[in-house]
C-alpha atoms as a PDB file:
ATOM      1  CA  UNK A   1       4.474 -29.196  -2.674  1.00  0.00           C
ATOM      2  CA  UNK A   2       1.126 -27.701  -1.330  1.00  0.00           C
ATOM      3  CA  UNK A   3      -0.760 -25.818  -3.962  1.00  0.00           C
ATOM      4  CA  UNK A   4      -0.953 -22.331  -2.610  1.00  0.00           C
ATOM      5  CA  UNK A   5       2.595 -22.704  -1.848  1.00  0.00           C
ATOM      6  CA  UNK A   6       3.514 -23.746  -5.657  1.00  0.00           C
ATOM      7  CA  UNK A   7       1.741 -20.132  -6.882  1.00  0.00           C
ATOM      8  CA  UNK A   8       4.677 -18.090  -8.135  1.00  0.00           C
ATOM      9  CA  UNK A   9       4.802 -14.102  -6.901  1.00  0.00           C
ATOM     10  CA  UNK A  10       6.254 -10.985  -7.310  1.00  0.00           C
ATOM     11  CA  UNK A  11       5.829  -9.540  -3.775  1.00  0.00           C
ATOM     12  CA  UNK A  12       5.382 -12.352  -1.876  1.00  0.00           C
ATOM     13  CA  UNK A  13       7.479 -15.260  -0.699  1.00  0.00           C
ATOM     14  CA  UNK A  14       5.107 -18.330   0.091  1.00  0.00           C
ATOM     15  CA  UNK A  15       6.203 -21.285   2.065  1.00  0.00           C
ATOM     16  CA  UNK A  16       4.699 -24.277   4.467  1.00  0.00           C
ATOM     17  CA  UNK A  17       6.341 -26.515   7.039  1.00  0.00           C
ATOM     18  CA  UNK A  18       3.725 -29.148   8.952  1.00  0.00           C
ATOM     19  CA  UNK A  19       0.609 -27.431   7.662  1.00  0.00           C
ATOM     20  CA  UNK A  20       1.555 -23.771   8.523  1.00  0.00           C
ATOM     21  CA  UNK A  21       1.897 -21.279   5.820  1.00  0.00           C
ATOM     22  CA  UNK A  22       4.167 -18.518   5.865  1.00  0.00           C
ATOM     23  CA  UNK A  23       3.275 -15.515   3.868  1.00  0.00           C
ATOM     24  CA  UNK A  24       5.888 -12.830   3.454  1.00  0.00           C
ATOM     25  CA  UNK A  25       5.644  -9.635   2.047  1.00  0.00           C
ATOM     26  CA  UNK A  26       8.830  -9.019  -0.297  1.00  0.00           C
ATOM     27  CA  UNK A  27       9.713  -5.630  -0.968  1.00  0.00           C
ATOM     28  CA  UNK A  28      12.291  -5.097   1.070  1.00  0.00           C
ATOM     29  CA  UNK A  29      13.963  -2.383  -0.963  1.00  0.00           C
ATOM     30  CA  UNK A  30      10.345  -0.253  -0.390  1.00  0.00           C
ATOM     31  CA  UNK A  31      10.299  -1.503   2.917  1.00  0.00           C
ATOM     32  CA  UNK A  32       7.543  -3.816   2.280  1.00  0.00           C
ATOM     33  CA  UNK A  33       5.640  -0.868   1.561  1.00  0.00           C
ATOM     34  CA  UNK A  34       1.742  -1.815  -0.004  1.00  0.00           C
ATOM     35  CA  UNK A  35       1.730  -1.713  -4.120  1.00  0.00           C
ATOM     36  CA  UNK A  36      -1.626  -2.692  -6.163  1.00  0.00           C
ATOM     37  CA  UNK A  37       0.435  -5.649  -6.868  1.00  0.00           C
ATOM     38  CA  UNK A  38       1.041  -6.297  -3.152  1.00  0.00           C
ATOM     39  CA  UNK A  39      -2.278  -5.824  -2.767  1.00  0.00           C
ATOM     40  CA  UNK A  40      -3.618  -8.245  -5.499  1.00  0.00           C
ATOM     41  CA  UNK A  41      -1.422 -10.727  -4.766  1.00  0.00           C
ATOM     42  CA  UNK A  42      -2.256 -10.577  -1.426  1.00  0.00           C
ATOM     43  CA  UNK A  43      -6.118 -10.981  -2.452  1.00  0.00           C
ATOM     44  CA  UNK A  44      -5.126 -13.807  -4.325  1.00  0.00           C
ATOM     45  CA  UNK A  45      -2.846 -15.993  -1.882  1.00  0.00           C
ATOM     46  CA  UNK A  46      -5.653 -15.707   0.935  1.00  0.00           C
ATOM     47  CA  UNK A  47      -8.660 -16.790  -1.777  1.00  0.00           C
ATOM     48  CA  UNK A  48      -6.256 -20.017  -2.017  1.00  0.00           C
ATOM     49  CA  UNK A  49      -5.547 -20.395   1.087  1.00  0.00           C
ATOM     50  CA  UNK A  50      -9.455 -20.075   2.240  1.00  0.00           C
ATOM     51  CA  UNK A  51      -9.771 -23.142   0.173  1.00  0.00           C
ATOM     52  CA  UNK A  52      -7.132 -25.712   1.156  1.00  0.00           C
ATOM     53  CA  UNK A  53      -8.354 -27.337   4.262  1.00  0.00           C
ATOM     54  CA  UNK A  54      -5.038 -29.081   4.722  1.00  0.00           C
ATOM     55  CA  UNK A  55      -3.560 -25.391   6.056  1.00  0.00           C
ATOM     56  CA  UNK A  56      -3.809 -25.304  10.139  1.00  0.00           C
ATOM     57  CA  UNK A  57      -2.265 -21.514  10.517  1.00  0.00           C
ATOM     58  CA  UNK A  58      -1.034 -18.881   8.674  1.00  0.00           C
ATOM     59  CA  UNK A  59       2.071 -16.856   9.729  1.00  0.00           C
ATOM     60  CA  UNK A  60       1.931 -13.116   7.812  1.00  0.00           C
ATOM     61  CA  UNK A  61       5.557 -11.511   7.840  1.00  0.00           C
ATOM     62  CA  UNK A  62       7.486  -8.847   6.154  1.00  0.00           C
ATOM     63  CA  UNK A  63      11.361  -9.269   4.198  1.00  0.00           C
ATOM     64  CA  UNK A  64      14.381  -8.422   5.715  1.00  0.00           C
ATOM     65  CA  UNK A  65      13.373  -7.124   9.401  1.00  0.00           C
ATOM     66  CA  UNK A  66      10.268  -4.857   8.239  1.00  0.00           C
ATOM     67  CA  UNK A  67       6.459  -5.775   8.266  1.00  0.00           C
ATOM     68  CA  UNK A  68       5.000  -2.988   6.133  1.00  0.00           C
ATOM     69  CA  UNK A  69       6.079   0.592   6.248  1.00  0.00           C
ATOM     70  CA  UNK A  70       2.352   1.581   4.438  1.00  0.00           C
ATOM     71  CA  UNK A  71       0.953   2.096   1.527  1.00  0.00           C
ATOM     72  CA  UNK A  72       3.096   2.821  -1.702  1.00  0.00           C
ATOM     73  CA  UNK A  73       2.216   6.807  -2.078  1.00  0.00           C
ATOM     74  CA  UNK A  74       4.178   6.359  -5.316  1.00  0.00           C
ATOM     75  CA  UNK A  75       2.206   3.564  -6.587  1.00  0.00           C
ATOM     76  CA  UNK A  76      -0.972   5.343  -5.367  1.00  0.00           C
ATOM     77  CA  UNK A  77      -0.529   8.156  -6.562  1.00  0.00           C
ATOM     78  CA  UNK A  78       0.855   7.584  -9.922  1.00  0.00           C
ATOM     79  CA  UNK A  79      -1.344   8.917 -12.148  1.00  0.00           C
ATOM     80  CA  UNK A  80      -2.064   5.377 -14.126  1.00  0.00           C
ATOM     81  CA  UNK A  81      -3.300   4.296 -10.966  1.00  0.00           C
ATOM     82  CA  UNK A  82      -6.241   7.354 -10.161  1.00  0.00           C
ATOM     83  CA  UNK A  83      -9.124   5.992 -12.004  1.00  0.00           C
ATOM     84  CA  UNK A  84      -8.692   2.687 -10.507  1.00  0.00           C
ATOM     85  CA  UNK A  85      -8.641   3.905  -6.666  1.00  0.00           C
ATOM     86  CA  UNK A  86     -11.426   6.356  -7.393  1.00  0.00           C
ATOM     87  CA  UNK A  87     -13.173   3.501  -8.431  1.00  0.00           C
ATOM     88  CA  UNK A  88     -12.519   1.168  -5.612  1.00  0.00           C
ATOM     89  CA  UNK A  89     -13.949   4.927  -3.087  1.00  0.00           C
ATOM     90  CA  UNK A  90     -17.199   5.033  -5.286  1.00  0.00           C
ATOM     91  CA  UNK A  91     -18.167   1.723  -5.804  1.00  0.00           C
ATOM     92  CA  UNK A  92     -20.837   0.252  -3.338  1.00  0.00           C
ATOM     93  CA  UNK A  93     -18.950  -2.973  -1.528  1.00  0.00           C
ATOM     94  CA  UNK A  94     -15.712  -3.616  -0.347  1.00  0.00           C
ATOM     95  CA  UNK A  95     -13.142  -2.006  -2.158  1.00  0.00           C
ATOM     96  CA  UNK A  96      -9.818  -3.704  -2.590  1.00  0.00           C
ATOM     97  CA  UNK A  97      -8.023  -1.209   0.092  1.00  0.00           C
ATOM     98  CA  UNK A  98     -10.336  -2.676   2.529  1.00  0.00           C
ATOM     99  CA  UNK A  99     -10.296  -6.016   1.045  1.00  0.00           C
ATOM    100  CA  UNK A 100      -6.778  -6.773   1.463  1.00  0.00           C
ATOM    101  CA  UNK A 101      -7.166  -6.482   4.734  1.00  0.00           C
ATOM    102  CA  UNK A 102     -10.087  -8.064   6.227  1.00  0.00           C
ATOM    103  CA  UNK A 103      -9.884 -11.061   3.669  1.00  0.00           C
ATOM    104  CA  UNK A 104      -7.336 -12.089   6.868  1.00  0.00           C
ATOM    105  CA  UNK A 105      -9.942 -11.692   9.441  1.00  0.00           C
ATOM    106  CA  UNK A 106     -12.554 -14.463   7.211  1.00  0.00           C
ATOM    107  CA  UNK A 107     -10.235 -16.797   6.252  1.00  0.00           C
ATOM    108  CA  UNK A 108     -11.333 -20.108   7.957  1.00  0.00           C
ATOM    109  CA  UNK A 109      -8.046 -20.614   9.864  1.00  0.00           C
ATOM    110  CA  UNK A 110      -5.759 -18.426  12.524  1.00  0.00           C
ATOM    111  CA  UNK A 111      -3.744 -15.666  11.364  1.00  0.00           C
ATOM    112  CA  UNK A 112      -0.502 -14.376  12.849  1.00  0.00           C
ATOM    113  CA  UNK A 113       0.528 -11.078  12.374  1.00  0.00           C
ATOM    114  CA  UNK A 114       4.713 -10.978  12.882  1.00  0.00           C
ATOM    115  CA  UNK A 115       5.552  -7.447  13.264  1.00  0.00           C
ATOM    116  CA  UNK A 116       9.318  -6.077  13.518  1.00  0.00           C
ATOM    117  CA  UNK A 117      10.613  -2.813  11.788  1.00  0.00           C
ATOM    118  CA  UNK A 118       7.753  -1.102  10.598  1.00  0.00           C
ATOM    119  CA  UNK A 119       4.564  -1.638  10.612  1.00  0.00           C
ATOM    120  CA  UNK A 120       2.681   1.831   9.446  1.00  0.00           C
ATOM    121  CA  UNK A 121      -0.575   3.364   8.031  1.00  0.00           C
ATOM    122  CA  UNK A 122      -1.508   0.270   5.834  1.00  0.00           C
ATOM    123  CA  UNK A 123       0.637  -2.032   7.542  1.00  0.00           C
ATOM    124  CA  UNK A 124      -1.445  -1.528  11.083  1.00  0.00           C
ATOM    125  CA  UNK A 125      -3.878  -2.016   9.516  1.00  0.00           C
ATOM    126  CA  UNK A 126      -3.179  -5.271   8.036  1.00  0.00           C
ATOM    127  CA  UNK A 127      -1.954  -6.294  11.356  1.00  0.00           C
ATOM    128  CA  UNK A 128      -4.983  -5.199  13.148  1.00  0.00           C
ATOM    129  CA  UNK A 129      -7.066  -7.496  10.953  1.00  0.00           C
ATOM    130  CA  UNK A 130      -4.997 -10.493  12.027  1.00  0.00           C
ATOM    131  CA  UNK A 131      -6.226 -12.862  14.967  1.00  0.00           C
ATOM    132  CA  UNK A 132      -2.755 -12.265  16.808  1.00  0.00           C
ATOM    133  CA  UNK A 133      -0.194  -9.499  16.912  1.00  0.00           C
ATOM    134  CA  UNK A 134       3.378 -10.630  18.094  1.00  0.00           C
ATOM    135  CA  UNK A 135       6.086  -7.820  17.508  1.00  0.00           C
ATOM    136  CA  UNK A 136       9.701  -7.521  18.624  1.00  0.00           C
ATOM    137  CA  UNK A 137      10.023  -4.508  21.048  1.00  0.00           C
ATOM    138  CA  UNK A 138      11.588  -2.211  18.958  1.00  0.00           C
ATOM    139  CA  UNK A 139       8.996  -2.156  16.250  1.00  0.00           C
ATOM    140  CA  UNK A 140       7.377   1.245  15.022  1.00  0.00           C
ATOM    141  CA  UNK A 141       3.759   1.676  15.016  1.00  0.00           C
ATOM    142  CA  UNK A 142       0.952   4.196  13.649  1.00  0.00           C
ATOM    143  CA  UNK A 143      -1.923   4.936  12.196  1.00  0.00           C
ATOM    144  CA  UNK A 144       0.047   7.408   9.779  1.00  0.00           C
ATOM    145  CA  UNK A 145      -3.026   8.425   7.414  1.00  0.00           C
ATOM    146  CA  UNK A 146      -4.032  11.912   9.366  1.00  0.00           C
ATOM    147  CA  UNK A 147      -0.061  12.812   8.695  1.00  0.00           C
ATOM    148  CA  UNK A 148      -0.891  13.178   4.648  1.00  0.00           C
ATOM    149  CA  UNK A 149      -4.547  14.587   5.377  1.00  0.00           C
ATOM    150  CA  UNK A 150      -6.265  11.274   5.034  1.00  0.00           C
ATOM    151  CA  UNK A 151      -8.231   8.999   6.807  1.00  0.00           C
ATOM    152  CA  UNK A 152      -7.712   5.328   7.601  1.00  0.00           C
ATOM    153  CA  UNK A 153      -9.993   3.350   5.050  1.00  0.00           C
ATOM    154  CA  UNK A 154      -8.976  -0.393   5.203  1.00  0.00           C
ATOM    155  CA  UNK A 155     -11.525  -1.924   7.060  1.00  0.00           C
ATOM    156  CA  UNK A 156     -10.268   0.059  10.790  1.00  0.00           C
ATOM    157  CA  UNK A 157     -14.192   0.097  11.877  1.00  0.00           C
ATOM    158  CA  UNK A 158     -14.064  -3.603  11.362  1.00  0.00           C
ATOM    159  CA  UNK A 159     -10.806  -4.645  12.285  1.00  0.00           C
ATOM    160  CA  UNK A 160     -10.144  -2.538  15.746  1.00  0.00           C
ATOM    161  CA  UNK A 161     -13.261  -3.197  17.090  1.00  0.00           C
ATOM    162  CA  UNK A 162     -13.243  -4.994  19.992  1.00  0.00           C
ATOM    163  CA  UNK A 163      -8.901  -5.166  19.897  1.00  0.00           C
ATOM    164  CA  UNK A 164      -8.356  -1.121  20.949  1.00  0.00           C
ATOM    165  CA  UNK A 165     -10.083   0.888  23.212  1.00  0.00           C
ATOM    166  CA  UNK A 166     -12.349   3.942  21.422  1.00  0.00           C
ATOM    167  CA  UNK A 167     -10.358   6.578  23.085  1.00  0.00           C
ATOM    168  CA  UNK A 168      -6.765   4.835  22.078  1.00  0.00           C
ATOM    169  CA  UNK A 169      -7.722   4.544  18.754  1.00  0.00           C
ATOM    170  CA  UNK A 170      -8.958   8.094  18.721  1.00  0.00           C
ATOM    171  CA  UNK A 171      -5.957   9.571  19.983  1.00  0.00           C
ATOM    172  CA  UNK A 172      -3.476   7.391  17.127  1.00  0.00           C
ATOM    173  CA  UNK A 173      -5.717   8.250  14.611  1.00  0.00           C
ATOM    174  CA  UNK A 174      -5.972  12.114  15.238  1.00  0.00           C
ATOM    175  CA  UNK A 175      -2.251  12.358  15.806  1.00  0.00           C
ATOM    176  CA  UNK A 176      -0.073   9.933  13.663  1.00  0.00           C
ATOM    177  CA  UNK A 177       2.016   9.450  16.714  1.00  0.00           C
ATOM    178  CA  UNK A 178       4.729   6.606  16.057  1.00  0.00           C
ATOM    179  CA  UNK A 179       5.000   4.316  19.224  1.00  0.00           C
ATOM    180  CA  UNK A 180       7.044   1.365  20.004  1.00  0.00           C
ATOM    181  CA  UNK A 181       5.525  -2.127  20.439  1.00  0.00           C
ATOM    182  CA  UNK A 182       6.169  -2.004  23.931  1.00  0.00           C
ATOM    183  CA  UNK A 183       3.709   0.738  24.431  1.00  0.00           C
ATOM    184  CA  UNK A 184       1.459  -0.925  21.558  1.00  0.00           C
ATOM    185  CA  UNK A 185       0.729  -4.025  23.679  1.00  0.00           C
ATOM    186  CA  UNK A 186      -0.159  -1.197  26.482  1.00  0.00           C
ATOM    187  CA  UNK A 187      -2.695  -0.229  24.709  1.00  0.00           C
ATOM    188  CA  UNK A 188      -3.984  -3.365  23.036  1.00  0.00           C
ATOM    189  CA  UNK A 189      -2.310  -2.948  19.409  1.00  0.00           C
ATOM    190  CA  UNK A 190      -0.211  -5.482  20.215  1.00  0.00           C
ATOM    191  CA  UNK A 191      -0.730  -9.440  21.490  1.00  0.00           C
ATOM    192  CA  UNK A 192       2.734 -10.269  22.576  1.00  0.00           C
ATOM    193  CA  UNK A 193       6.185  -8.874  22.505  1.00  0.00           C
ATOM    194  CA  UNK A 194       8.888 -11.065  21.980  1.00  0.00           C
ATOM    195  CA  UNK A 195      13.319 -10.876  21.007  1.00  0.00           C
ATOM    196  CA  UNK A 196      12.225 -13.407  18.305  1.00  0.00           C
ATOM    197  CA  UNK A 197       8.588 -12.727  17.069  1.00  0.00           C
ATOM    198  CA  UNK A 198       8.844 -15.231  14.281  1.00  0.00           C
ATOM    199  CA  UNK A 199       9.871 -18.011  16.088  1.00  0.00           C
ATOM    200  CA  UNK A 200       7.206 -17.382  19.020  1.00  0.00           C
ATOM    201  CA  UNK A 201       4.635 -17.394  16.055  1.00  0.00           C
ATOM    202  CA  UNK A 202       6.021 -20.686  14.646  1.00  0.00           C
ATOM    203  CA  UNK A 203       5.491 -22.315  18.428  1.00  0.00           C
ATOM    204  CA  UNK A 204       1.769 -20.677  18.642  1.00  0.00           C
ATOM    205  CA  UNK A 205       0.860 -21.980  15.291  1.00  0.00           C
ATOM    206  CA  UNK A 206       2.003 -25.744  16.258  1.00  0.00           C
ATOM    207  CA  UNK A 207       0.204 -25.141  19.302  1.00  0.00           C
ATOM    208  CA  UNK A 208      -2.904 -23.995  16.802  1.00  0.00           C
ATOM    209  CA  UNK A 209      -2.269 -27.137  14.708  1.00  0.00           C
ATOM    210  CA  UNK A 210      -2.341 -29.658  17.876  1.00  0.00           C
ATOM    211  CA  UNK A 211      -6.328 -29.082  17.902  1.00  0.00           C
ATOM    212  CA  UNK A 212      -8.808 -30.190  15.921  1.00  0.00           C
ATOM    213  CA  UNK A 213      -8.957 -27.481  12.696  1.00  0.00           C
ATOM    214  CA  UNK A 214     -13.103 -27.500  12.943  1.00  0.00           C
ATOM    215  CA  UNK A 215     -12.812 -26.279  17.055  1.00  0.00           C
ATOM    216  CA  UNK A 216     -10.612 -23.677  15.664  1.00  0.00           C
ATOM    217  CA  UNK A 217     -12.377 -22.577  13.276  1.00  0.00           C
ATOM    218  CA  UNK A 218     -15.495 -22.523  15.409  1.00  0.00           C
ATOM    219  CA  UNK A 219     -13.139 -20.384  17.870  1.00  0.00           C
ATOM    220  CA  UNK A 220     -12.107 -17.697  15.525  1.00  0.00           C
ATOM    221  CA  UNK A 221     -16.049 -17.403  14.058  1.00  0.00           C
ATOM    222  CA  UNK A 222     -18.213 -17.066  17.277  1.00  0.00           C
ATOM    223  CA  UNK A 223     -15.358 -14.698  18.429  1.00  0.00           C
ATOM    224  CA  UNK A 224     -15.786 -12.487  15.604  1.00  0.00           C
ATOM    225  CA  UNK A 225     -19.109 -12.734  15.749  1.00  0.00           C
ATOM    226  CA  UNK A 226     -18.951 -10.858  18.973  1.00  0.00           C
ATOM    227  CA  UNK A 227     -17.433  -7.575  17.519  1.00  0.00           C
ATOM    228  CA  UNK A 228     -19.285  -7.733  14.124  1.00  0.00           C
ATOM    229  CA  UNK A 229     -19.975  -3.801  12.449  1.00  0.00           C
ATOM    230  CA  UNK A 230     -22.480  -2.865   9.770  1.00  0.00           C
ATOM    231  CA  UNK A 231     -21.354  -2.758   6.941  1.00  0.00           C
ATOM    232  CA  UNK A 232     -22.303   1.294   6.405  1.00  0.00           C
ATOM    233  CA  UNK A 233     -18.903   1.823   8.805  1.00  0.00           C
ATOM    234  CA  UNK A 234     -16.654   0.182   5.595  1.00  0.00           C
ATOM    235  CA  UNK A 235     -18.719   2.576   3.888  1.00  0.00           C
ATOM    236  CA  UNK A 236     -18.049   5.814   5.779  1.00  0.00           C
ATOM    237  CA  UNK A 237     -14.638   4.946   5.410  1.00  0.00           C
ATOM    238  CA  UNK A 238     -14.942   5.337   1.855  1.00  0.00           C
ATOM    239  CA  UNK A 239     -17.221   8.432   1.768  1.00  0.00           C
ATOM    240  CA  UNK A 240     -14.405  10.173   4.229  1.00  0.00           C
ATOM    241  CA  UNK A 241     -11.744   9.474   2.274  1.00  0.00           C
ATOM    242  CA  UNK A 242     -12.933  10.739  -0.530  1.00  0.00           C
ATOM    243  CA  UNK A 243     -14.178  14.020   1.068  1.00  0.00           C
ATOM    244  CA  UNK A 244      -9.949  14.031   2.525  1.00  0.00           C
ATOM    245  CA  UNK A 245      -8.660  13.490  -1.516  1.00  0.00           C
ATOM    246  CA  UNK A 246     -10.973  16.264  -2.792  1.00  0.00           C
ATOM    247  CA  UNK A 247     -10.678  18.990   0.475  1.00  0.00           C
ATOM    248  CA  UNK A 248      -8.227  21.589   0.312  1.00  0.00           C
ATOM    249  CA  UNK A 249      -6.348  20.274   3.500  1.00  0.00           C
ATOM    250  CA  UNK A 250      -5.112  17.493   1.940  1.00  0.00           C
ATOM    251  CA  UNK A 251      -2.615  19.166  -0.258  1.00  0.00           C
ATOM    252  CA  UNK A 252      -1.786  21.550   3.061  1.00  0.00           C
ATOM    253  CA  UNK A 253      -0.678  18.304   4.714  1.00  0.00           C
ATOM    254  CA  UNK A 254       1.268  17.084   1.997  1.00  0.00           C
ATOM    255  CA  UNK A 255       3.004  20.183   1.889  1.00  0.00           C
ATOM    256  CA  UNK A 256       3.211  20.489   6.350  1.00  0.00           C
ATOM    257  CA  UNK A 257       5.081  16.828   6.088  1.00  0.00           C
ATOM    258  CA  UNK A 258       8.238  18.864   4.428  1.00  0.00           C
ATOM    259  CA  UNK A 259       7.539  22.304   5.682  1.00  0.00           C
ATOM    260  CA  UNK A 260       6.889  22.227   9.489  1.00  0.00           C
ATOM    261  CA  UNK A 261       5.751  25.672   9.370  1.00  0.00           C
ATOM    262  CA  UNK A 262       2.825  25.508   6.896  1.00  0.00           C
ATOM    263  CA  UNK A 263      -0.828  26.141   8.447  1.00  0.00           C
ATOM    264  CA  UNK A 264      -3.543  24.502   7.817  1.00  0.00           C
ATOM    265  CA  UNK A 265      -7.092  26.084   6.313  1.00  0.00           C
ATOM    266  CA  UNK A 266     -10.297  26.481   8.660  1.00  0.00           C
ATOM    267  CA  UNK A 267     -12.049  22.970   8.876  1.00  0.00           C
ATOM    268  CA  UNK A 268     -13.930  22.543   5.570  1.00  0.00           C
ATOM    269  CA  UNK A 269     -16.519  19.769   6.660  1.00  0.00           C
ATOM    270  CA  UNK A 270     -18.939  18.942   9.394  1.00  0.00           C
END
């Protein structure tokens, strides 16, 4: 059995056929839904898999018909769990939030993103960082953070550039609007929409495989070399976020996500 394959998680189911790993998130009962553990694992399985030149692709699923319906809010914020993700918002590199994410976006082979369900908040963003998108039709997209008063902080300035047009991604963030995939490949989110996302990813992997892994690899890193941010924007994320956790909006949005009717306070920063 391959190596990163014989690993034994939680949250994840692991698997390779020909050289192409399958990594799939497994929390179906939370709808796949991002726990630290999810997210350390996750940390984990790519560190492996950036190691083990035999890999040609990497397929990056969800359990049971859902991708990732965002992060776990009751795993967040779980009071156990504060000091760490204040820590991960002060401290001066990448913080694990962010990590999780782009870790997909350096490993040294493709990445394919199969979205069906949900894919939400964390999820998109996960996706986003991913070399190719293919969703079945009736998937549900968003940036969801705005919805609970926060903003997206997992490497968005890094991973959308380049993939979504300023004013699209604009628009999803400021609104939290859930779209289908149909309009998501309309406006770039989206690579390919297909009945049977899994097996179209299974066919572009082999298709991956059939060249030589050094080509591809040369491929994915001149390519993201063209759409390359400082890292200050990973930053800002961080500085925002934590200006959205302390402001008193936040707990107004909390509260306007079961009572419609609530109004928000004048804007507290500039």
């Amino acid at each position: 059995m391959n190596v990163v394959a014989s690993y034994q998680y939680e949250t994840l189911q692991v698997s390779i056929v020909d050289n192409i790993l399958t990594v799939t998130l497994n929390r179906p009962n939370k709808k796949n839904a991002m726990s630290f553990q999810v997210i350390d694992e996750l940390i984990a399985v790519a560190g492996r898999i950036s190691k083990d030149k035999t890999i040609r692709a990497v397929i990056l699923n969800g359990a049971e018909g859902t991708f990732c319906a965002g992060i776990d809010l009751g795993d967040l914020n779980h009071p156990k769990n504060q000091v760490f993700a204040i820590w991960e918002l002060i401290k001066p590199w990448q913080s694990s939030f962010q990590r999780v994410c782009l870790v997909w976006r350096d490993l040294p082979v493709p990445v394919i993103a199969v979205l069906e369900g949900y894919c939400i908040g964390a999820g998109l963003q996960l996706a986003l960082a991913c070399d190719v998108r293919i969703s079945h039709p009736d998937c549900q997209l968003s940036i969801m953070e705005a919805k609970w008063g926060l903003v997206p902080d997992m490497g968005l300035t890094q991973s959308a550039f380049g993939v979504v047009r300023e004013d699209v991604l604009k628009e999803l963030a400021m609104t939290a609007r859930i779209i289908n995939a149909n309009d998501g490949k309309e406006l770039g989110l989206i690579s390919h929409c297909s009945e049977t996302p899994l097996e179209q990813a299974r066919q572009l992997a082999a298709e991956f495989a059939e060249r030589s892994p050094d080509a591809v690899l040369a491929s994915k890193r001149v390519i993201n070399a063209m759409y390359e941010q400082p890292a200050t924007t990973l930053y800002k994320e961080k500085i925002w976020q934590i200006k959205m956790m302390l402001g008193r909006n936040r707990k107004l949005a909390l509260r306007k996500a079961k009572q419609a009717s609530t109004v928000f306070s004048k804007r507290q920063f500039r």
